[in-house]
N, C-alpha and C. Protein backbone atom coordinates (compact mmCIF):
# COMPACT_ATOMS: atom_id res chain seq x y z
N UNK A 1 9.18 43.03 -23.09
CA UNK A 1 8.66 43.25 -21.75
C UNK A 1 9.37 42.29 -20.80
N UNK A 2 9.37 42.63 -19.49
CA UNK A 2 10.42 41.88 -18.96
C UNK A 2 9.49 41.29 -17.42
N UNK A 3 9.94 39.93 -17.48
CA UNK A 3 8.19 39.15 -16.87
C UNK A 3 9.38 40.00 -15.55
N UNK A 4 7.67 40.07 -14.60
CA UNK A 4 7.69 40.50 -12.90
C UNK A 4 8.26 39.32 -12.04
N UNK A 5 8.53 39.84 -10.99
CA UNK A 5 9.19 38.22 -10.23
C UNK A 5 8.50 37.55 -9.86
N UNK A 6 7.05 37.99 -9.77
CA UNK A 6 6.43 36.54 -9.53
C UNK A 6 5.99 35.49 -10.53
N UNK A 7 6.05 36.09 -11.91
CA UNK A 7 5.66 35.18 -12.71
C UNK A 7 7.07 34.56 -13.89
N UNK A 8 8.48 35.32 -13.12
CA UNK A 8 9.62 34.92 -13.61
C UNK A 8 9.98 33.01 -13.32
N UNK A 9 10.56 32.73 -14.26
CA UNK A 9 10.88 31.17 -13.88
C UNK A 9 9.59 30.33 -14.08
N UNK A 10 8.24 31.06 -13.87
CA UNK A 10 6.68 30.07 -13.21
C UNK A 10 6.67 30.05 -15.34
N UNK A 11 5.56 28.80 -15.26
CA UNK A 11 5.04 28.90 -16.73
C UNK A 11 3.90 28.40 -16.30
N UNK A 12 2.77 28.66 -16.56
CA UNK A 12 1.30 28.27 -17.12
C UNK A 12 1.24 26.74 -16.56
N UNK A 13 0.98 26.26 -16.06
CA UNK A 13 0.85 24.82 -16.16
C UNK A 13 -0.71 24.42 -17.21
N UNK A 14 0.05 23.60 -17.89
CA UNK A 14 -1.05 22.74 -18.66
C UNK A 14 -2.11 22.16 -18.25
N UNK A 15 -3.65 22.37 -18.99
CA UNK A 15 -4.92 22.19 -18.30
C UNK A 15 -4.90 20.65 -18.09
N UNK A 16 -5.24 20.18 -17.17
CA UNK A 16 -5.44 18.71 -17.02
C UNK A 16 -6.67 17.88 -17.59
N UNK A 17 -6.15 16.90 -17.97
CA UNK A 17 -7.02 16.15 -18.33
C UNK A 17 -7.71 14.76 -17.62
N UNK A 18 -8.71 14.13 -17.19
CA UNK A 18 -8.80 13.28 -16.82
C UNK A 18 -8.07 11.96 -16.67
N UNK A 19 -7.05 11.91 -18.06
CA UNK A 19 -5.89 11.13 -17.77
C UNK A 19 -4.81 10.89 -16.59
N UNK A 20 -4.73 12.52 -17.01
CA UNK A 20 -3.26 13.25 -16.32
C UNK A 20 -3.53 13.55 -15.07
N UNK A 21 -4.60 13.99 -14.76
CA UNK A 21 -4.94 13.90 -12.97
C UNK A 21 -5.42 12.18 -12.19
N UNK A 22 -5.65 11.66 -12.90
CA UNK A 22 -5.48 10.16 -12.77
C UNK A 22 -4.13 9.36 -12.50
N UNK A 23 -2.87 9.80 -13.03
CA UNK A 23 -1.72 9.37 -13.04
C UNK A 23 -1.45 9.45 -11.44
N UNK A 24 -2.29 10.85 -10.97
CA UNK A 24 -1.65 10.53 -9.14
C UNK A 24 -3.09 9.81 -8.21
N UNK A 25 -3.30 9.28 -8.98
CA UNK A 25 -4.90 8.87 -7.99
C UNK A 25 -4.16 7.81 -7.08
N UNK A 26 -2.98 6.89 -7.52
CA UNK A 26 -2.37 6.17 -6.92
C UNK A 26 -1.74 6.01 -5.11
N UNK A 27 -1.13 7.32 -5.43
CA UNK A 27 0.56 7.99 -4.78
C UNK A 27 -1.05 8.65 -3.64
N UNK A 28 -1.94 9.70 -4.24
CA UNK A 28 -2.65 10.15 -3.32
C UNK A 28 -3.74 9.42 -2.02
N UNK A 29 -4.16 8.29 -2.86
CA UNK A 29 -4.82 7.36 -1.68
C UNK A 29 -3.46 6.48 -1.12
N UNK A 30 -2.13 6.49 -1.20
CA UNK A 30 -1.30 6.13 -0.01
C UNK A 30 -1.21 7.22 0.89
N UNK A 31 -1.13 8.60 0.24
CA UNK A 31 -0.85 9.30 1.06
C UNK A 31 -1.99 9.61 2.05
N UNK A 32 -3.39 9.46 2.07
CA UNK A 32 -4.23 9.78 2.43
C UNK A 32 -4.81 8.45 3.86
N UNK A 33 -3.93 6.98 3.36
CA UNK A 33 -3.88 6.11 4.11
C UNK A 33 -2.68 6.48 4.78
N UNK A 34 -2.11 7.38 4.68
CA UNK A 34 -0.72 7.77 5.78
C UNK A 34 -1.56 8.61 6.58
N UNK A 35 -2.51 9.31 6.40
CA UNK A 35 -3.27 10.54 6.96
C UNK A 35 -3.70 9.63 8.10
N UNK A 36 -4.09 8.47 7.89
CA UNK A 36 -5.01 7.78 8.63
C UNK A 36 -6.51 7.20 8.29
N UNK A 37 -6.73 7.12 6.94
CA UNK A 37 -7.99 7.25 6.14
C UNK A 37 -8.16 5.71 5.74
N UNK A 38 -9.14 4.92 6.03
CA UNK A 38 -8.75 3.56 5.68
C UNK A 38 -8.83 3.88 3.92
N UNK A 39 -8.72 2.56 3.82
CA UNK A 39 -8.56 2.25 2.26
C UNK A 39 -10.27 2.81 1.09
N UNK A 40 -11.14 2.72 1.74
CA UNK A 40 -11.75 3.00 1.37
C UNK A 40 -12.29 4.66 1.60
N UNK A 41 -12.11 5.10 2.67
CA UNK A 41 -11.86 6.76 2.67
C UNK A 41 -10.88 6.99 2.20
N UNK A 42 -9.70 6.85 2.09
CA UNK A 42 -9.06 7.18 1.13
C UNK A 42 -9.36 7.48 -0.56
N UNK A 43 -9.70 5.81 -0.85
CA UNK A 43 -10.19 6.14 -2.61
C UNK A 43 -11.70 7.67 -2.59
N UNK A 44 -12.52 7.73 -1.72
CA UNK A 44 -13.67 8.44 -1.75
C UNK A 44 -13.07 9.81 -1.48
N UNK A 45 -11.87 10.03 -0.86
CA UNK A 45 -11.52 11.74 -0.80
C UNK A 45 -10.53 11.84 -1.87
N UNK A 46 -10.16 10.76 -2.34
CA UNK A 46 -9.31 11.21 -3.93
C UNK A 46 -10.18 11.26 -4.83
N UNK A 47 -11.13 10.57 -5.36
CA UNK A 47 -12.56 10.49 -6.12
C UNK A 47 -12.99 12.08 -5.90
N UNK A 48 -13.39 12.60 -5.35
CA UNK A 48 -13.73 13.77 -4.71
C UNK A 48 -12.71 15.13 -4.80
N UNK A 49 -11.24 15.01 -4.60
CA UNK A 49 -10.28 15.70 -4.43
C UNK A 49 -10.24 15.68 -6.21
N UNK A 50 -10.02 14.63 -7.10
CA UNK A 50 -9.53 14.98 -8.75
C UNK A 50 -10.70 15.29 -9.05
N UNK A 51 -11.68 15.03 -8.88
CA UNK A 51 -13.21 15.74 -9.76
C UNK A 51 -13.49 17.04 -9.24
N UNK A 52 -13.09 17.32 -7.89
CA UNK A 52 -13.31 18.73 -7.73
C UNK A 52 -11.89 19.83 -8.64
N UNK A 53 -11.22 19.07 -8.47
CA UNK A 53 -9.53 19.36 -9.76
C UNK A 53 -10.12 19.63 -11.03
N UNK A 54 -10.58 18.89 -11.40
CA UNK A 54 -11.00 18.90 -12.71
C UNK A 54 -12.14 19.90 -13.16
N UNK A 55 -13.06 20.22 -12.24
CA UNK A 55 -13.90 21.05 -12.42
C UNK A 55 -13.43 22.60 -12.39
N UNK A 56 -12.53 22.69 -11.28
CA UNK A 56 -12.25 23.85 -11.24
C UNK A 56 -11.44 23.85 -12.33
N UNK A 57 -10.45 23.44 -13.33
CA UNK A 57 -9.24 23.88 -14.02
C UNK A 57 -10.40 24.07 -15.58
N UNK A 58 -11.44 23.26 -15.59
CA UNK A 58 -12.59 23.61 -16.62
C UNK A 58 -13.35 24.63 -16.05
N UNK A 59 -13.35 24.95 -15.02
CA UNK A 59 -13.90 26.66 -15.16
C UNK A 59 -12.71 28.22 -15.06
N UNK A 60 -11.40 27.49 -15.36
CA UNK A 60 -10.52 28.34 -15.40
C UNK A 60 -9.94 28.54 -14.35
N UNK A 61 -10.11 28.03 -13.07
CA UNK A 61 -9.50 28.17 -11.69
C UNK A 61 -8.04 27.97 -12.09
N UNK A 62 -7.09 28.79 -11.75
CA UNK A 62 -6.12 27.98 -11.39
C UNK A 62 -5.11 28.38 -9.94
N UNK A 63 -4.53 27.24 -9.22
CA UNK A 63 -3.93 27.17 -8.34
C UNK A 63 -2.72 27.92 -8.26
N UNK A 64 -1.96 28.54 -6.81
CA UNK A 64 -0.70 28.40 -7.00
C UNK A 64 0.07 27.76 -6.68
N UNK A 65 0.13 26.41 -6.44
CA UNK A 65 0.71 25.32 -6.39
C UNK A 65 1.69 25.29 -7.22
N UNK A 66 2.90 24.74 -6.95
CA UNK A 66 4.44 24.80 -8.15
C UNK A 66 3.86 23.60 -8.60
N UNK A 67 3.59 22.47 -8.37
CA UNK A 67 2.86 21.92 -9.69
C UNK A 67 1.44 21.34 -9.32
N UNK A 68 0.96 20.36 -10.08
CA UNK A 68 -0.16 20.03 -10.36
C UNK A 68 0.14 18.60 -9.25
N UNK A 69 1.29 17.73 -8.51
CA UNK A 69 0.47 17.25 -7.73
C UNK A 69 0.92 17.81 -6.71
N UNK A 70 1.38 19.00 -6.28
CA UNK A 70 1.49 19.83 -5.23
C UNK A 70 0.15 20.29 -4.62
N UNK A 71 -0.33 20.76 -5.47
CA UNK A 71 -1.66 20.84 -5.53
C UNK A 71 -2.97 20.12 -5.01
N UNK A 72 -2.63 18.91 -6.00
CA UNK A 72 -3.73 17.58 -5.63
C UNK A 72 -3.88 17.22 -4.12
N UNK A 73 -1.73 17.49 -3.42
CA UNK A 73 -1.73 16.78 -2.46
C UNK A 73 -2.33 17.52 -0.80
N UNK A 74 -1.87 19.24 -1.39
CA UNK A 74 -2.76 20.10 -0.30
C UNK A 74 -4.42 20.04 -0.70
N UNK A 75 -4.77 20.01 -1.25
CA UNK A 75 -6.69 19.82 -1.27
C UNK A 75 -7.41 18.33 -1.24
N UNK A 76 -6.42 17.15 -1.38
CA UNK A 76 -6.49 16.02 -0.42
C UNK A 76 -6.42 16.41 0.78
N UNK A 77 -5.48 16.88 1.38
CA UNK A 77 -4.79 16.83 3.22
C UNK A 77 -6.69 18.20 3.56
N UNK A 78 -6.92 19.18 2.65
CA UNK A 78 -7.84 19.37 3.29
C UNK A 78 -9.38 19.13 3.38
N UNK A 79 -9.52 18.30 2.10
CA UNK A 79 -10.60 16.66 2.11
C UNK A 79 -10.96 15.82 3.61
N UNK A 80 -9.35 15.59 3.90
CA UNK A 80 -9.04 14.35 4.83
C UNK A 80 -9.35 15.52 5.87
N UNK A 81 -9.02 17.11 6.07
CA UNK A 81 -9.20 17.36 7.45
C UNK A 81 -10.77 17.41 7.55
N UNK A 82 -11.43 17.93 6.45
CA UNK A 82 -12.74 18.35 6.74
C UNK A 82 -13.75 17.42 7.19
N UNK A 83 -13.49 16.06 6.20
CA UNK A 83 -13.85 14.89 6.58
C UNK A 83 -13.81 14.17 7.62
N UNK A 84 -12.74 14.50 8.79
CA UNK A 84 -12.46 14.52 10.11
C UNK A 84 -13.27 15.29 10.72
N UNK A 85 -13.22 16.49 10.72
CA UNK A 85 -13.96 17.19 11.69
C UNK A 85 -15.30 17.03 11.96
N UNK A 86 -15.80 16.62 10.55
CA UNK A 86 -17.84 16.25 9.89
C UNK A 86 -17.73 15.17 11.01
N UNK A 87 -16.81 14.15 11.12
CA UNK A 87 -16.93 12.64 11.95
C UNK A 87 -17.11 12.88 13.34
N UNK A 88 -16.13 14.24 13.92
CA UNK A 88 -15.92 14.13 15.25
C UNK A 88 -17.78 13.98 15.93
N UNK A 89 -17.54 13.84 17.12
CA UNK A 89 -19.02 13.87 17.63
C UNK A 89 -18.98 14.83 18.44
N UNK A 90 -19.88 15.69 18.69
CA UNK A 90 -19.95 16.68 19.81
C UNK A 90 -20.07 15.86 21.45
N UNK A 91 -19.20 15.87 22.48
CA UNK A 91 -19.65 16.19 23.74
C UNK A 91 -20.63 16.32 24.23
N UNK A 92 -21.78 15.56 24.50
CA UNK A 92 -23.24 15.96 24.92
C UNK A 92 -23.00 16.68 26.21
N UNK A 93 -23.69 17.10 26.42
CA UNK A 93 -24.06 18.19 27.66
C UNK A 93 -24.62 17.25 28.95
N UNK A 94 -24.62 17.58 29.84
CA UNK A 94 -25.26 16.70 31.15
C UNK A 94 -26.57 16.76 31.13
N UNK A 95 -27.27 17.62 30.27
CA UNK A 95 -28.80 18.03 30.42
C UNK A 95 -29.21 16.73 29.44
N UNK A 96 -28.38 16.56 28.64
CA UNK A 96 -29.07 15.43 26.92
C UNK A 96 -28.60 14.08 27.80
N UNK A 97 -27.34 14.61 29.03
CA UNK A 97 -27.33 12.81 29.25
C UNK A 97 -28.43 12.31 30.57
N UNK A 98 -29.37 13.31 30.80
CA UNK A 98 -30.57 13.08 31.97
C UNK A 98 -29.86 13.31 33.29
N UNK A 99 -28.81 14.04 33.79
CA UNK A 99 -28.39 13.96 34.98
C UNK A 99 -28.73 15.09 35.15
N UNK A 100 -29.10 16.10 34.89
CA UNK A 100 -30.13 17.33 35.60
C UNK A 100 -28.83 18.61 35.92
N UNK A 101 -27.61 18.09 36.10
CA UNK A 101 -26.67 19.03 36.45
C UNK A 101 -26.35 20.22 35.26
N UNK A 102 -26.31 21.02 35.69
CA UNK A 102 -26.07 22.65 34.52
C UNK A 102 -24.73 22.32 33.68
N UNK A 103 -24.95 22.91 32.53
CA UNK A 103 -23.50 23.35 32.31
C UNK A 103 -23.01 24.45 31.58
């Protein structure tokens, strides 16, 4: 049988193990302090980013990411955005700030 082109060249990537998704816990909280995340948001959206990794590849999820920290490093970047947006604060309205004016 002759593999299709999308799965030509690709192989299976190997299920991860708590080890092996650990090896980038490093590289990912710099990158996540490049995002702008202090040191400690950083470690808490990688904490968060490999255990949610790990769960999904134990319920069979798998990514199409060309590899495994290709992967890690787009569902960090969207950790760090979501985690941004939860922070922003809404704009109060003129009515919540007591000045009576419409808006």
């Amino acid at each position: 049988m002759v593999p299709s082109r999308e799965t030509r060249g690709t192989r299976e990537p190997s299920v991860p193990d708590e080890e092996s998704l650990s090896a980038y816990r490093h590289s990912l909280i710099r990158y996540c302090e490049c995002l702008g995340a202090t040191r400690r948001d950083a470690e808490d959206m990688v904490q968060t980013t490999l255990l949610k990794a790990l769960t999904a590849y134990k319920a069979g999820v798998r990514h199409r990411a060309s590899s495994q920290r290709a992967g890690l490093v787009a569902a960090d970047r969207k950790e760090f955005m979501d985690r941004s947006r939860s922070q922003t604060q809404p704009v109060p309205s003129a009515r919540a700030i007591g000045t009576g004016g419409s808006v």
